[in-house]
N, C-alpha and C. Protein backbone atom coordinates (compact mmCIF):
# COMPACT_ATOMS: atom_id res chain seq x y z
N UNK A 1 -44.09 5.31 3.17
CA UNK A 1 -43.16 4.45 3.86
C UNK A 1 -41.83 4.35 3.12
N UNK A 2 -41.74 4.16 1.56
CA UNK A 2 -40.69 4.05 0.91
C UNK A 2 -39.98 5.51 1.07
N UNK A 3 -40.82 6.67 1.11
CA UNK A 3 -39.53 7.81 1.14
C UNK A 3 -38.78 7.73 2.49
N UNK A 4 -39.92 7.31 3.67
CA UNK A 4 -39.31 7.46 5.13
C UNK A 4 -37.77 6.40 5.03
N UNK A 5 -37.99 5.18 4.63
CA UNK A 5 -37.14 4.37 4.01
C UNK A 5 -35.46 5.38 3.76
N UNK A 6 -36.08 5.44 2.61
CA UNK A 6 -35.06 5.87 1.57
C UNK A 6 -34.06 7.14 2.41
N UNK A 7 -34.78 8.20 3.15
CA UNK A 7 -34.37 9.34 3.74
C UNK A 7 -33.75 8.66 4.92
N UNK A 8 -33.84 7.97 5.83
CA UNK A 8 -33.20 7.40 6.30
C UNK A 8 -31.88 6.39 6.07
N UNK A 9 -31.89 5.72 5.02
CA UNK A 9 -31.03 5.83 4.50
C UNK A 9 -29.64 7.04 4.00
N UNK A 10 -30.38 7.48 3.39
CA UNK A 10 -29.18 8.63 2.88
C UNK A 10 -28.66 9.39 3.86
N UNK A 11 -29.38 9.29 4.77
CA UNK A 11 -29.14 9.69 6.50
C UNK A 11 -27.45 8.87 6.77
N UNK A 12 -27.24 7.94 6.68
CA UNK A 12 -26.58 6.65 7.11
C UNK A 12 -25.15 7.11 6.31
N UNK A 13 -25.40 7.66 5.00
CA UNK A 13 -24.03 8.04 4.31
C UNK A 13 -23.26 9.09 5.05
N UNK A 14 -22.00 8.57 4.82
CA UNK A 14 -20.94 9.90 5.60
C UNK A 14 -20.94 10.70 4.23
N UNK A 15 -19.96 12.01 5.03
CA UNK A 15 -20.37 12.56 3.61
C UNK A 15 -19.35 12.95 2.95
N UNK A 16 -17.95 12.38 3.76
CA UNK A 16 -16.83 12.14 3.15
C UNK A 16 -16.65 10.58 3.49
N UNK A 17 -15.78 9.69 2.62
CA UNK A 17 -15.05 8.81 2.95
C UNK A 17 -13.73 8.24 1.88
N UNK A 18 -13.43 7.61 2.51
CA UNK A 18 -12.11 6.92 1.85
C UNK A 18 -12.27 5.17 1.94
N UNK A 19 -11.28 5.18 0.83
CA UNK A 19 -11.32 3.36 0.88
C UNK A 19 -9.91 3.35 -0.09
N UNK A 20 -9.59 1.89 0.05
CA UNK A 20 -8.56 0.89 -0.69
C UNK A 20 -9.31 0.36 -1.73
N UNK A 21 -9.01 -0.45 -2.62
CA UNK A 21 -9.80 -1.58 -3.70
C UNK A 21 -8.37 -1.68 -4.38
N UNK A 22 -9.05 -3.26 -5.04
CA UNK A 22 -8.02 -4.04 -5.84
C UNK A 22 -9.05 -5.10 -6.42
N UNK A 23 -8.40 -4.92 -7.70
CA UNK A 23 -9.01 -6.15 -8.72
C UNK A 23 -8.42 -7.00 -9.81
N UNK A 24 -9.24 -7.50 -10.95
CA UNK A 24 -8.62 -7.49 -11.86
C UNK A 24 -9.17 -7.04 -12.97
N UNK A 25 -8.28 -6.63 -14.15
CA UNK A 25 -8.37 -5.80 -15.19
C UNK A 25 -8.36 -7.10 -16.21
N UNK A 26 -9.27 -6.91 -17.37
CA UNK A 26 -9.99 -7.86 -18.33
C UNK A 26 -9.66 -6.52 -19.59
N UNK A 27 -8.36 -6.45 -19.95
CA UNK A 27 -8.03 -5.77 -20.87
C UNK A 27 -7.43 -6.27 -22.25
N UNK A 28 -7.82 -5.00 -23.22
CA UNK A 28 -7.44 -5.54 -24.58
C UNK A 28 -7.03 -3.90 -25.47
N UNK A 29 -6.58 -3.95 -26.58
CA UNK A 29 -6.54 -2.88 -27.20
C UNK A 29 -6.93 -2.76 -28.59
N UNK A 30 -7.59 -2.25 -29.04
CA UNK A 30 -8.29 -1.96 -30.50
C UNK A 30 -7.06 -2.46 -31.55
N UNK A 31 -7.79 -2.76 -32.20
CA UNK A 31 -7.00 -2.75 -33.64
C UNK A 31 -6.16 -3.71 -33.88
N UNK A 32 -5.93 -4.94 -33.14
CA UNK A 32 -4.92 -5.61 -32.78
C UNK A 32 -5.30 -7.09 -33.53
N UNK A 33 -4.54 -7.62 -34.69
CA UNK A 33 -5.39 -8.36 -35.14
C UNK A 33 -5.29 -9.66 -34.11
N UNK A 34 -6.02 -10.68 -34.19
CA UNK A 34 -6.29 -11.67 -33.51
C UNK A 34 -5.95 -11.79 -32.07
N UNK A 35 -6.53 -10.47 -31.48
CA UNK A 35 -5.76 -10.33 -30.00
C UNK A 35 -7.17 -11.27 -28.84
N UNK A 36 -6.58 -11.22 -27.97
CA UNK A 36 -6.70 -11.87 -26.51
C UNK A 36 -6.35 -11.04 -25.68
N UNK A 37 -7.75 -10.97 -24.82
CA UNK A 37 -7.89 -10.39 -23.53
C UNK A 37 -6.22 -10.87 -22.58
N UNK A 38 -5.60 -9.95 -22.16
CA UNK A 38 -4.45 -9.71 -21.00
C UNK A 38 -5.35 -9.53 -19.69
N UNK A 39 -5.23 -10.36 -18.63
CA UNK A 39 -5.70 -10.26 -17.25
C UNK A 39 -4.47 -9.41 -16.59
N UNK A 40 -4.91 -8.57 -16.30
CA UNK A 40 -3.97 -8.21 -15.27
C UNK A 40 -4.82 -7.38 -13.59
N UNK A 41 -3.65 -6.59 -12.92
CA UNK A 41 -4.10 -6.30 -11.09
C UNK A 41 -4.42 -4.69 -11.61
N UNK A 42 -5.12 -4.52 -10.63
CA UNK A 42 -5.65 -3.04 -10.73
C UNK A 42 -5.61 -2.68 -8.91
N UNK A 43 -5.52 -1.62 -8.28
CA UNK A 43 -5.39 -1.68 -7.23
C UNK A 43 -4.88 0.00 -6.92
N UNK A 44 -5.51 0.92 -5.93
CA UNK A 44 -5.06 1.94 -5.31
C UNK A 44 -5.98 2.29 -4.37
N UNK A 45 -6.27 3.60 -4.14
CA UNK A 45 -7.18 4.46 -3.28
C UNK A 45 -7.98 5.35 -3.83
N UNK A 46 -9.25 5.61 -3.31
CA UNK A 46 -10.37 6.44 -3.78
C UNK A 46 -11.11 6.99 -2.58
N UNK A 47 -11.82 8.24 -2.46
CA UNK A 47 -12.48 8.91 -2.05
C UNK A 47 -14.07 9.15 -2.50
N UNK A 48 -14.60 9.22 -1.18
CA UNK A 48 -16.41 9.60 -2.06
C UNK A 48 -16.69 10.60 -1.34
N UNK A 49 -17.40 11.71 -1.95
CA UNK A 49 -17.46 12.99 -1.12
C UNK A 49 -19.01 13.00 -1.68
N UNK A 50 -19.51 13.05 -1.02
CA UNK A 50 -21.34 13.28 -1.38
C UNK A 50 -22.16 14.71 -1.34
N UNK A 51 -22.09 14.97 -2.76
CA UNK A 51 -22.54 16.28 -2.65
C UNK A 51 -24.56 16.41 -2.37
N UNK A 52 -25.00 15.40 -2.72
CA UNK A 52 -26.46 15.84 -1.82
C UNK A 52 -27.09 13.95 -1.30
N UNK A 53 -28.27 13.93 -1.35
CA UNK A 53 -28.59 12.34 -0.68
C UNK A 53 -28.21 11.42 -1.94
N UNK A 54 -28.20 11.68 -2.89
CA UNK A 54 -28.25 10.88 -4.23
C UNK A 54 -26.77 10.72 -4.99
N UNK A 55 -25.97 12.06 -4.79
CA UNK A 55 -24.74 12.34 -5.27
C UNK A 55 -23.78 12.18 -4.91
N UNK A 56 -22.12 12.05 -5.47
CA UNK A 56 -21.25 11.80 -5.18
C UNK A 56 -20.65 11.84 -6.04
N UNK A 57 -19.12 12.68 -5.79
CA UNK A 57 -18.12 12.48 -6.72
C UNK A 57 -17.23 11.88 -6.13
N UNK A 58 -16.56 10.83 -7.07
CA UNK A 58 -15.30 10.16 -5.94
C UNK A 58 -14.05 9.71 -7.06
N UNK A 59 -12.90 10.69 -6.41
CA UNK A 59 -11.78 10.48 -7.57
C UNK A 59 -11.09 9.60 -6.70
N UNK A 60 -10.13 9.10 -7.74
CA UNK A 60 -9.21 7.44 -7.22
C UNK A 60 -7.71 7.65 -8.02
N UNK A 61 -6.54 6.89 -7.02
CA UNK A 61 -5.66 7.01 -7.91
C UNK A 61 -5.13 5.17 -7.38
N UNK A 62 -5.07 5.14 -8.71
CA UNK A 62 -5.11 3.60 -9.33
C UNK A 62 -3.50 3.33 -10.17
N UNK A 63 -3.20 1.89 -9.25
CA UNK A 63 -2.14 1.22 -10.66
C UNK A 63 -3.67 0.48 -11.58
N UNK A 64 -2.84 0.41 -12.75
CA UNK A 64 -3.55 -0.12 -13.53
C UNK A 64 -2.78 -1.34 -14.61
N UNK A 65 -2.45 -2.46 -14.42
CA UNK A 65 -2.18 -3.43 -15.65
C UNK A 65 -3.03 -3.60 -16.61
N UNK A 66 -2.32 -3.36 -17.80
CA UNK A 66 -3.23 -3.13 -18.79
C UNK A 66 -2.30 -3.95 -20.22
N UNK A 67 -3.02 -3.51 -21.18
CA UNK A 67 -2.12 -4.41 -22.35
C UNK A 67 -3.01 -5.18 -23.18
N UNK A 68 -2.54 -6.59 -24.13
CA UNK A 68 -3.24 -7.23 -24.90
C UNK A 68 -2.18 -8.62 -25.50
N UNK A 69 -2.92 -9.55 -25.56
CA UNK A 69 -2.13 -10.62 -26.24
C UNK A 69 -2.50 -10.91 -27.93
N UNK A 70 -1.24 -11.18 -28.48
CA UNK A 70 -1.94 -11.99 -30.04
C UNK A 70 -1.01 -12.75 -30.61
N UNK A 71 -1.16 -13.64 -31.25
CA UNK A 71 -0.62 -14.38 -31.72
C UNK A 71 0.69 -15.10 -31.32
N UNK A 72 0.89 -15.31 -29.76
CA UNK A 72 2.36 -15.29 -29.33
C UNK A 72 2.81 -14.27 -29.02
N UNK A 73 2.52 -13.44 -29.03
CA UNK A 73 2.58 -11.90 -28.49
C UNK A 73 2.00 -11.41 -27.33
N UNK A 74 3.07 -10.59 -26.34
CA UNK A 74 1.81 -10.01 -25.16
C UNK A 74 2.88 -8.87 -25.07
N UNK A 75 1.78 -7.82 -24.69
CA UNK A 75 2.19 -6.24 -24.80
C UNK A 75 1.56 -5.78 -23.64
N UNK A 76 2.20 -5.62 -22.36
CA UNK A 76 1.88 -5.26 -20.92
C UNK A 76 2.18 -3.74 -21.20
N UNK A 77 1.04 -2.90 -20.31
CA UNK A 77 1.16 -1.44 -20.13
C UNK A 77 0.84 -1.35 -18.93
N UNK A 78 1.72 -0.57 -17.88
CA UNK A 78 1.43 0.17 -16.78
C UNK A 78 1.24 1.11 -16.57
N UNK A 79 -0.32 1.49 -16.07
CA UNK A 79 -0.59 3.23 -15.99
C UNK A 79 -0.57 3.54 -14.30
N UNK A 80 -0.60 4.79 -14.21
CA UNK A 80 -1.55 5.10 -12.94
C UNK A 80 -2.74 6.04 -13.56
N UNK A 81 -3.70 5.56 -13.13
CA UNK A 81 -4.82 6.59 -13.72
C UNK A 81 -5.52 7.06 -12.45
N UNK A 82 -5.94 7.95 -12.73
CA UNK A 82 -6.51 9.40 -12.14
C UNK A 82 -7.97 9.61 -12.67
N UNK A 83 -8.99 8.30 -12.10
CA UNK A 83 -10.28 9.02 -12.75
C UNK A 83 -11.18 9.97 -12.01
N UNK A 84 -12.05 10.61 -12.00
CA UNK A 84 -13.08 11.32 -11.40
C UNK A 84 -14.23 11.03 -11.93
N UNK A 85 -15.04 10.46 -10.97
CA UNK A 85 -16.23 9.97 -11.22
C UNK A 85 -17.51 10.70 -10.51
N UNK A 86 -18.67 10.67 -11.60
CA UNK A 86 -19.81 11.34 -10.68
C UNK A 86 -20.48 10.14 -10.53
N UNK A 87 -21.03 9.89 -9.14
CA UNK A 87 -22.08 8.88 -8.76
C UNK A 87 -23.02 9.16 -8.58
N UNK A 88 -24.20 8.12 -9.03
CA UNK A 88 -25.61 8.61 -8.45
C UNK A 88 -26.35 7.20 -7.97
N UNK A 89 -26.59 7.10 -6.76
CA UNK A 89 -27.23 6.32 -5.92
C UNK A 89 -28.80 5.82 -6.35
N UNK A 90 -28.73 4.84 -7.20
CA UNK A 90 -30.16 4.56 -7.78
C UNK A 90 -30.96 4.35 -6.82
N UNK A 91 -30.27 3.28 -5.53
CA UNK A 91 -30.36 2.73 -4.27
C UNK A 91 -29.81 2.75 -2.80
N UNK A 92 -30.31 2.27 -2.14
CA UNK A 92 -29.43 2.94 -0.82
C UNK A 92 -27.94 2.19 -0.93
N UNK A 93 -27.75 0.98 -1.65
CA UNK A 93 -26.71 0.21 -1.74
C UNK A 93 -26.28 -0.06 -3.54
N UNK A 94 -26.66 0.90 -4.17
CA UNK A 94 -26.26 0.60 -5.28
C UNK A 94 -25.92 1.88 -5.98
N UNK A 95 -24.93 1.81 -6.77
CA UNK A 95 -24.46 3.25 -7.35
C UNK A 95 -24.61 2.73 -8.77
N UNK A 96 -24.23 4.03 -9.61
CA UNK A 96 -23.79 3.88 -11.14
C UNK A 96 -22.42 5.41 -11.38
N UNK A 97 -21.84 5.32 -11.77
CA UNK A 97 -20.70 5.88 -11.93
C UNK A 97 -20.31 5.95 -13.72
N UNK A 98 -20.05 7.64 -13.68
CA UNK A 98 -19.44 8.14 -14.78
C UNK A 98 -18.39 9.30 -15.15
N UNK A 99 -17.33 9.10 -15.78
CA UNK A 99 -16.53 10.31 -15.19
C UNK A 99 -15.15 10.02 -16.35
N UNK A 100 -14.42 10.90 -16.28
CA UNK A 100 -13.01 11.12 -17.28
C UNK A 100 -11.92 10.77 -16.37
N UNK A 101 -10.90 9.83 -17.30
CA UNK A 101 -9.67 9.46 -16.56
C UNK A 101 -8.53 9.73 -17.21
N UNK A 102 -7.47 10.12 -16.56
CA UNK A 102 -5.92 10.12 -17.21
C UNK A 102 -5.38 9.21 -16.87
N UNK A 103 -4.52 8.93 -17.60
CA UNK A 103 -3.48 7.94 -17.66
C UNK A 103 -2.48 7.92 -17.87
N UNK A 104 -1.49 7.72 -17.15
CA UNK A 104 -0.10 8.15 -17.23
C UNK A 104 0.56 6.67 -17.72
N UNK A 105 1.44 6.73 -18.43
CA UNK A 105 1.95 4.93 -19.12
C UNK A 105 3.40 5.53 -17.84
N UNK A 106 3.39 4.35 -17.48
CA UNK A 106 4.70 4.29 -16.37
C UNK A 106 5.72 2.81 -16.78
N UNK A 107 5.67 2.30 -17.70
CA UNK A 107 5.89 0.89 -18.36
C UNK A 107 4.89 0.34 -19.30
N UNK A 108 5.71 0.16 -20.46
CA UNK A 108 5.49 -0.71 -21.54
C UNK A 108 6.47 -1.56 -22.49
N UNK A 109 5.69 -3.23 -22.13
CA UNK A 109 6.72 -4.38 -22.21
C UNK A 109 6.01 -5.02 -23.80
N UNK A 110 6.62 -5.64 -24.56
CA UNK A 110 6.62 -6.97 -25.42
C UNK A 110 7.99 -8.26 -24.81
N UNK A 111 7.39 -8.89 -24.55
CA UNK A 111 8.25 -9.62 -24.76
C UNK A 111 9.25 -9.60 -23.51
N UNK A 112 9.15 -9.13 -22.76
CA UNK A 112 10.21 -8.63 -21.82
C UNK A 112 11.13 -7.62 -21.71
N UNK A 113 10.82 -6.87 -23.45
CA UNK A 113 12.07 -5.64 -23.71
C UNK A 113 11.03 -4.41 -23.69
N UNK A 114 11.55 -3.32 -23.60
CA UNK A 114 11.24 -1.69 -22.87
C UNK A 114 10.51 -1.13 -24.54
N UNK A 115 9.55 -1.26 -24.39
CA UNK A 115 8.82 -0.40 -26.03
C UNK A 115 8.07 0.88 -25.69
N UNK A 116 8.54 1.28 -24.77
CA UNK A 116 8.07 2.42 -24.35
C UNK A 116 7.85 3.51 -24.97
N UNK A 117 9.20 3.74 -25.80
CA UNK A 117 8.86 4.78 -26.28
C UNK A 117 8.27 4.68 -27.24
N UNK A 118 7.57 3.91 -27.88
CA UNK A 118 6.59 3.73 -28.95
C UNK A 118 5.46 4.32 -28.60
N UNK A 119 5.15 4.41 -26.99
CA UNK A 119 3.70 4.49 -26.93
C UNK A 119 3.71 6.09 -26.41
N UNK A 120 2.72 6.48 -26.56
CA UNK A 120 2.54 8.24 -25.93
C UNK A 120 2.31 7.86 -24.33
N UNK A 121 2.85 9.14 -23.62
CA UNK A 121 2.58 8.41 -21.83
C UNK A 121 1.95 9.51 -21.28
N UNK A 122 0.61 9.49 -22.03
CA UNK A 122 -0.74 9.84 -21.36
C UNK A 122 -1.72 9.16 -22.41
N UNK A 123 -2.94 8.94 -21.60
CA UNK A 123 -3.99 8.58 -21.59
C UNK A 123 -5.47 9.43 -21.59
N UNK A 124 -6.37 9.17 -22.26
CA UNK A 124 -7.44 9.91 -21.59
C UNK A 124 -8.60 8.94 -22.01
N UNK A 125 -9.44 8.95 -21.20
CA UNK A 125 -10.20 7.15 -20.99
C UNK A 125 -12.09 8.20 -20.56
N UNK A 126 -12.72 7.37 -20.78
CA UNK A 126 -14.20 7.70 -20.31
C UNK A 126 -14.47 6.43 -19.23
N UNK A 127 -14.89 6.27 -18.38
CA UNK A 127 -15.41 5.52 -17.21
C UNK A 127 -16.86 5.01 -17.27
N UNK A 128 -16.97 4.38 -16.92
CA UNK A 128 -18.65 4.08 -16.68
C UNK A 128 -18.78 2.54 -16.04
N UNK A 129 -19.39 2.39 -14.77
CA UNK A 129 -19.83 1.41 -14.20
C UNK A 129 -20.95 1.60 -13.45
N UNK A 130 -20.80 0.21 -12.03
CA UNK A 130 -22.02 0.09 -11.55
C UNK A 130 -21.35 -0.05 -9.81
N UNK A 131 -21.82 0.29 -8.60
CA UNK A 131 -20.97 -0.50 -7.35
C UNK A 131 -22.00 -0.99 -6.89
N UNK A 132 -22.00 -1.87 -5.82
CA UNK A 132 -22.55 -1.89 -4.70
C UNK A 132 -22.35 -2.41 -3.39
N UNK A 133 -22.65 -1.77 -2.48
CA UNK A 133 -22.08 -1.61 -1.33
C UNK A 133 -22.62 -3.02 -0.52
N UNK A 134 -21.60 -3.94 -0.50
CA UNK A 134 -21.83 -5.04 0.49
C UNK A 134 -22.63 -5.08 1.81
N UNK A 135 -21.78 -4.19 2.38
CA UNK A 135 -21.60 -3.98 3.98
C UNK A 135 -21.79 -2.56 3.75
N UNK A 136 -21.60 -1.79 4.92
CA UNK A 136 -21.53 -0.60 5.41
C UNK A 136 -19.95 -0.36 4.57
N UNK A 137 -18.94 -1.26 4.32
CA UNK A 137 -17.81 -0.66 4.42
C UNK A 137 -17.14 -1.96 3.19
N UNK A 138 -18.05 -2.48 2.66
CA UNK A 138 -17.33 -3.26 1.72
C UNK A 138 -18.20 -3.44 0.30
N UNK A 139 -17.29 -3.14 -0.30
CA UNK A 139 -17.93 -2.49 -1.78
C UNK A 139 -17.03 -3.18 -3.11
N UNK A 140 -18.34 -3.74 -4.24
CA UNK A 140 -18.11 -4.47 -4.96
C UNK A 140 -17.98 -3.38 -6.48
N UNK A 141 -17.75 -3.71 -7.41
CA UNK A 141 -17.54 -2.99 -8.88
C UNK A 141 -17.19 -3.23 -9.60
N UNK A 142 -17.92 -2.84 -10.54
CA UNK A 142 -17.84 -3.17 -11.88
C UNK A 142 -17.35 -2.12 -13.11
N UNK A 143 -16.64 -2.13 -14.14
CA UNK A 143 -16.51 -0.46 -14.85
C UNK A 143 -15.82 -0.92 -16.13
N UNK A 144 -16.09 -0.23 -16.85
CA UNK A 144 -15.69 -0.24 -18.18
C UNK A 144 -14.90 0.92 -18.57
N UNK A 145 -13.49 0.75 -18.73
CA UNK A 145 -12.65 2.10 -19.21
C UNK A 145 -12.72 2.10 -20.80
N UNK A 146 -13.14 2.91 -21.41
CA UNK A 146 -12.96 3.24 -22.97
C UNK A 146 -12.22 4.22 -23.38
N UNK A 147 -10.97 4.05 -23.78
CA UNK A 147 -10.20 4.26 -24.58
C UNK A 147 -10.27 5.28 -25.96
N UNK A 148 -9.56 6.77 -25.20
CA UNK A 148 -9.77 7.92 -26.62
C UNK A 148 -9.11 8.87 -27.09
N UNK A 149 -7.53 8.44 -26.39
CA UNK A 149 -6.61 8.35 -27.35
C UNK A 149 -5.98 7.00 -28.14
N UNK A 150 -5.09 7.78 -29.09
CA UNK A 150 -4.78 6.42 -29.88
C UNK A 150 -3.36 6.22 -28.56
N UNK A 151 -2.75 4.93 -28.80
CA UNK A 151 -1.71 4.44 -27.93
C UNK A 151 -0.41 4.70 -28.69
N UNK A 152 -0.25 4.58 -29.64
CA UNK A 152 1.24 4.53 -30.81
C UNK A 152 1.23 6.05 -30.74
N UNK A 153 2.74 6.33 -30.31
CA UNK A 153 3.48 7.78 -30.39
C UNK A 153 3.45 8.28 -32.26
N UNK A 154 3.32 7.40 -33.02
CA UNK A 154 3.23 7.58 -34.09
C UNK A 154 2.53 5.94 -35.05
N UNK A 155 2.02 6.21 -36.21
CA UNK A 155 0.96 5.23 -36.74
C UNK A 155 2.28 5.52 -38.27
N UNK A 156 2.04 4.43 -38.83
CA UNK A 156 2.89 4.57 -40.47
C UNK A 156 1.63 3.79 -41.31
N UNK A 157 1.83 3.71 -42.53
CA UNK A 157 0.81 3.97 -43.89
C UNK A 157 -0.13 2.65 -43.17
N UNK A 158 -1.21 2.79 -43.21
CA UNK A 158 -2.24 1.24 -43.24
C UNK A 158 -2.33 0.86 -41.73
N UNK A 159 -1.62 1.30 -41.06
CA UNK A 159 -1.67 1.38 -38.95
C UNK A 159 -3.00 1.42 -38.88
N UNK A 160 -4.02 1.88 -38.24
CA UNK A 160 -5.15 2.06 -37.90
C UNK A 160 -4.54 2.62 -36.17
N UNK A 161 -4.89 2.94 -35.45
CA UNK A 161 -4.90 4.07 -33.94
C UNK A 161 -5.81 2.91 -33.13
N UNK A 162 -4.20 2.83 -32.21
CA UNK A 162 -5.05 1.51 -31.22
C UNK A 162 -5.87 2.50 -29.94
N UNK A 163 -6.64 2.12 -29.26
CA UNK A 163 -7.14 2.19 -27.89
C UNK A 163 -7.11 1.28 -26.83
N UNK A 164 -6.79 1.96 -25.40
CA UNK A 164 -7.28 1.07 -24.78
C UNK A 164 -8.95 0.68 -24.38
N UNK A 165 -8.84 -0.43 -23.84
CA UNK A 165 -10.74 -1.09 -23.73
C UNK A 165 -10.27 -1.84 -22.68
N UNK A 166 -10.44 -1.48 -21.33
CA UNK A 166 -10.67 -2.32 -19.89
C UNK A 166 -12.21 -2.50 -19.77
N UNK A 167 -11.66 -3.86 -18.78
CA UNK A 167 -13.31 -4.20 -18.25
C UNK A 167 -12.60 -4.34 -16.87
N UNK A 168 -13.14 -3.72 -15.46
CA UNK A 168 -12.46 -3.93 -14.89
C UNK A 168 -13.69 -4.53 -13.09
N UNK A 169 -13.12 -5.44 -12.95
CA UNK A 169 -13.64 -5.80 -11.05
C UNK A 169 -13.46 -6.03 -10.14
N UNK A 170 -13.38 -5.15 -9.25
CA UNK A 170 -13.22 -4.71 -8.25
C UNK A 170 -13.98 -4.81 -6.78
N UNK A 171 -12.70 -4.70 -5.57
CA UNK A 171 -13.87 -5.29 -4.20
C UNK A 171 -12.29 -3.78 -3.30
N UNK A 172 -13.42 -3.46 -2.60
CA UNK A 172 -12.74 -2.44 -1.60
C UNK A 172 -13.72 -2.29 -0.49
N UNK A 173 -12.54 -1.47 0.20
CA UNK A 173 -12.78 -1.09 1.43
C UNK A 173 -12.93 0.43 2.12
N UNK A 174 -14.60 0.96 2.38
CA UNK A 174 -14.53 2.13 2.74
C UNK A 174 -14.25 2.09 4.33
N UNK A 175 -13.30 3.48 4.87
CA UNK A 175 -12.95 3.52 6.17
C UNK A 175 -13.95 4.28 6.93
């Protein structure tokens, strides 16, 4: 009964789709002494293309607010990232997701002034979360971006190589 279940199900998946999502980003960056999580919006478009009943790869292109606070200090970064994720359907309504992201820095603030060029403007991030599908067409998430480049265009004596570290959650819409 559970496979008849289950096969029926995977029956139900298209085997392309598209969606919107927007969230918020629960970000921070390594190395930063006495820092505080920066909330910021996360928000673009993604695709799921299902390569068998269980599988799926689905790349997304995302703004991303990102950054970190400390001591009176807040250091906002804007990426667009570009991840590609492989999914695998534990459940008929539940995924887990893993995959490599770029990151392009498109803005970086202290304070209100342009520190941009301090920082290198790419990214390369590892992914890993969890979704699950509300509705037929409304979908919840969860993901953790880890951070593996350093962020400083250059480090001087005793620096240590920051990363970024998102926690990020998310609600979208497949069409």
């Amino acid at each position: 009964m559970l496979f008849i279940i289950t096969s029926n199900n995977a029956q139900d998946k298209k085997e392309m789709s598209f969606g919107i999502k927007a969230g918020l980003n629960i970000a921070t960056v390594t190395h930063v002494d006495n820092s505080k999580a920066l909330v910021g919006f996360e928000g673009g478009v993604f695709g799921e293309f299902m390569i068998g009943d269980k599988f799926a790869i689905q790349p997304e292109v995302l703004y991303s607010g990102q950054g970190v606070k400390s001591e009176g200090m807040e250091l906002k970064l804007d990426y667009i990232n570009i991840p590609i994720l492989a999914k695998y359907y534990v459940a008929d309504s539940f995924s887990i997701e893993l995959g490599p992201q770029v990151g392009f820095l498109i803005s970086a603030k202290s304070e209100g002034v342009d520190v941009k060029e301090f920082f290198k403007t790419t990214d390369i991030s590892v992914d890993f979360g969890a979704n699950y599908d509300i509705t037929k067409n409304f979908i919840f998430g969860v993901r953790y971006d880890l951070g593996l480049l350093r962020l400083q265009e250059s480090i001087g004596p005793g620096e240590k190589e920051s990363k970024n570290s998102v926690i990020q959650i998310a609600v979208g819409y497949k069409f």
